[in-house]
C-alpha atoms as a PDB file:
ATOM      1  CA  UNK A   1      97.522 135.375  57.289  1.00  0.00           C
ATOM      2  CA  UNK A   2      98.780 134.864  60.935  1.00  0.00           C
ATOM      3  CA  UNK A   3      99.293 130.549  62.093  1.00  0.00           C
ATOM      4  CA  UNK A   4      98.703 129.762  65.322  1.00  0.00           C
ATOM      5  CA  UNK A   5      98.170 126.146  66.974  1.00  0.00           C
ATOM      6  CA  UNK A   6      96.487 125.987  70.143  1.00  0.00           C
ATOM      7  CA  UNK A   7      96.792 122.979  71.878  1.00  0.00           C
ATOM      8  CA  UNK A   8      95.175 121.563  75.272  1.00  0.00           C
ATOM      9  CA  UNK A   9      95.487 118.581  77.785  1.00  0.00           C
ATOM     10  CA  UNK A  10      92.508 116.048  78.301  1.00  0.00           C
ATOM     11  CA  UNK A  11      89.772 117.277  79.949  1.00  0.00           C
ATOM     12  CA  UNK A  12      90.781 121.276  79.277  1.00  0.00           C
ATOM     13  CA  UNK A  13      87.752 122.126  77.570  1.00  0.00           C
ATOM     14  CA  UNK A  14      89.324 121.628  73.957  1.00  0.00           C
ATOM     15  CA  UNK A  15      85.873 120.550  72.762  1.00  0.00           C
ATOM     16  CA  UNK A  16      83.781 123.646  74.235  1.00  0.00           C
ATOM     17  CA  UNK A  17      86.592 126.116  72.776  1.00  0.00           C
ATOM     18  CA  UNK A  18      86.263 124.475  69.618  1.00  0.00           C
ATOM     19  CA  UNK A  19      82.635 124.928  69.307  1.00  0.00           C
ATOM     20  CA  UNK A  20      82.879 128.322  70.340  1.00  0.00           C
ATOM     21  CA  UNK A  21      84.524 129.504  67.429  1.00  0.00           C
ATOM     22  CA  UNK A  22      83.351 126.999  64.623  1.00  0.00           C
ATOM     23  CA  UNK A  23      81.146 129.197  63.268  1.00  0.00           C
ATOM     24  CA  UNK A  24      83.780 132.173  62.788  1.00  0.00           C
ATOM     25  CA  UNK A  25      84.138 132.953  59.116  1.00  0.00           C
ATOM     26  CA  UNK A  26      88.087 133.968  59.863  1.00  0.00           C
ATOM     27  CA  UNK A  27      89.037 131.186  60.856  1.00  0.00           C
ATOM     28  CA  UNK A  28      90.195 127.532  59.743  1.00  0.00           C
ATOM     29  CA  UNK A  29      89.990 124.950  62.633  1.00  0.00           C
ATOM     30  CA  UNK A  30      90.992 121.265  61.797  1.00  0.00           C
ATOM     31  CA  UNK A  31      88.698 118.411  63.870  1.00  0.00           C
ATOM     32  CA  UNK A  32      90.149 115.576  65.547  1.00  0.00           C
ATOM     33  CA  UNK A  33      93.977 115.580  66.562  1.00  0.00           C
ATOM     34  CA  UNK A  34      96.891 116.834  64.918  1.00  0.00           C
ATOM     35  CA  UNK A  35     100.208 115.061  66.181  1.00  0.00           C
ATOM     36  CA  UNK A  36     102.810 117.484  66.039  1.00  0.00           C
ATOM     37  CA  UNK A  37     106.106 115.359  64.966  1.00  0.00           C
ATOM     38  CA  UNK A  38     108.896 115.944  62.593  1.00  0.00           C
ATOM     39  CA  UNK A  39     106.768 116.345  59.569  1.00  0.00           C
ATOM     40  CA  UNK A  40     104.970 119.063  61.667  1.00  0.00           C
ATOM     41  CA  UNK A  41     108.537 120.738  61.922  1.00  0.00           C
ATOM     42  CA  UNK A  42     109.577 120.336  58.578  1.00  0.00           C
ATOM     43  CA  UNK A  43     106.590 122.480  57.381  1.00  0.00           C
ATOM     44  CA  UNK A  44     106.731 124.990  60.192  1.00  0.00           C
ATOM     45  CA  UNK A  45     110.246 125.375  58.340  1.00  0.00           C
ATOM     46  CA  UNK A  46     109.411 126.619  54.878  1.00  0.00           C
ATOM     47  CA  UNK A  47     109.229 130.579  54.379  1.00  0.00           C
ATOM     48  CA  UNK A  48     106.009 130.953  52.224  1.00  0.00           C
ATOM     49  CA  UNK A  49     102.757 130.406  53.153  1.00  0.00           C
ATOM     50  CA  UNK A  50     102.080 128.273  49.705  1.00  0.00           C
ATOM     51  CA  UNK A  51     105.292 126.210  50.770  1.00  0.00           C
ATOM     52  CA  UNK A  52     103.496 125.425  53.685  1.00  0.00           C
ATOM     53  CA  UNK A  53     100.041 124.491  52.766  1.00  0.00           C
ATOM     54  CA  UNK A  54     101.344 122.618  50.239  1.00  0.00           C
ATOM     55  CA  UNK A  55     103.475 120.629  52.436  1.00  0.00           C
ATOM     56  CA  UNK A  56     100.970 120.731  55.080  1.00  0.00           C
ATOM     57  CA  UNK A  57      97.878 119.178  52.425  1.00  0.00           C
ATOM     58  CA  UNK A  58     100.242 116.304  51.676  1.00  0.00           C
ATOM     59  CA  UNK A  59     101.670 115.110  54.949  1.00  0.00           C
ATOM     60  CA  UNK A  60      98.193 115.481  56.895  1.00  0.00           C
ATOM     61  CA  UNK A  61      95.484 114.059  54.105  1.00  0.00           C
ATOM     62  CA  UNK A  62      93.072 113.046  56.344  1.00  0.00           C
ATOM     63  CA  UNK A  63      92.075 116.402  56.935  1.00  0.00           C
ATOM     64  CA  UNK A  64      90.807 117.310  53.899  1.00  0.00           C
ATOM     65  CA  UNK A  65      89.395 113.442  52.636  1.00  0.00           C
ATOM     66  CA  UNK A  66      87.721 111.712  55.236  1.00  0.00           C
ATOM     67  CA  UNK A  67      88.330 108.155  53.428  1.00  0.00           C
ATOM     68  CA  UNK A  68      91.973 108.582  54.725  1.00  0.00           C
ATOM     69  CA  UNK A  69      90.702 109.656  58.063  1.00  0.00           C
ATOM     70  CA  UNK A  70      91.118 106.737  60.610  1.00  0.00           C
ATOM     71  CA  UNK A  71      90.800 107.975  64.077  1.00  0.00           C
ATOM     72  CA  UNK A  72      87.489 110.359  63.335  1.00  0.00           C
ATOM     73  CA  UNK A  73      85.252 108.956  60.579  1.00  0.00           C
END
C-alpha cells in the first residue's frame, strides 16, 4: 500500500481534484482538512503500516465519526 498526501493552497482546485477521483475504488481520500502537526509526524514515524493506522485512527477521530467532527458536519 503506497501513502501519499497531496496538499493544495486556497483556490488551487483542491475541491475539483477531489471529486475527480472520489469515485476510484483504489483509493482512500479523507474530506475536510487534515492539519499536518507533530502528531502528523509522530505517525509518519512508525515502520508498519498497522502502527500507523492505528496511530493515525486515534489522533484524527473525526474522520471516521462525524459526532467528533467540528469543522465539517
Amino acid at each position: 500500500m503506497k501513502i501519499v498526501l497531496l496538499t493544495a493552497g486556497a483556490r488551487a482546485g483542491s475541491d475539483f481534484f477531489h471529486s475527480l477521483i472520489d469515485g476510484h475504488p483504489e483509493i482512500l481520500q479523507f474530506p475536510g482538512y487534515l492539519r499536518v502537526d507533530e502528531r502528523f509526524k509522530v505517525i509518519f514515524d512508525k515502520i508498519t503500516l498497522k502502527d500507523k493506522a492505528e496511530l493515525f485512527t486515534t489522533f484524527y477521530p473525526e474522520f471516521f465519526n462525524s459526532k467528533v467532527n467540528k469543522e465539517e458536519k
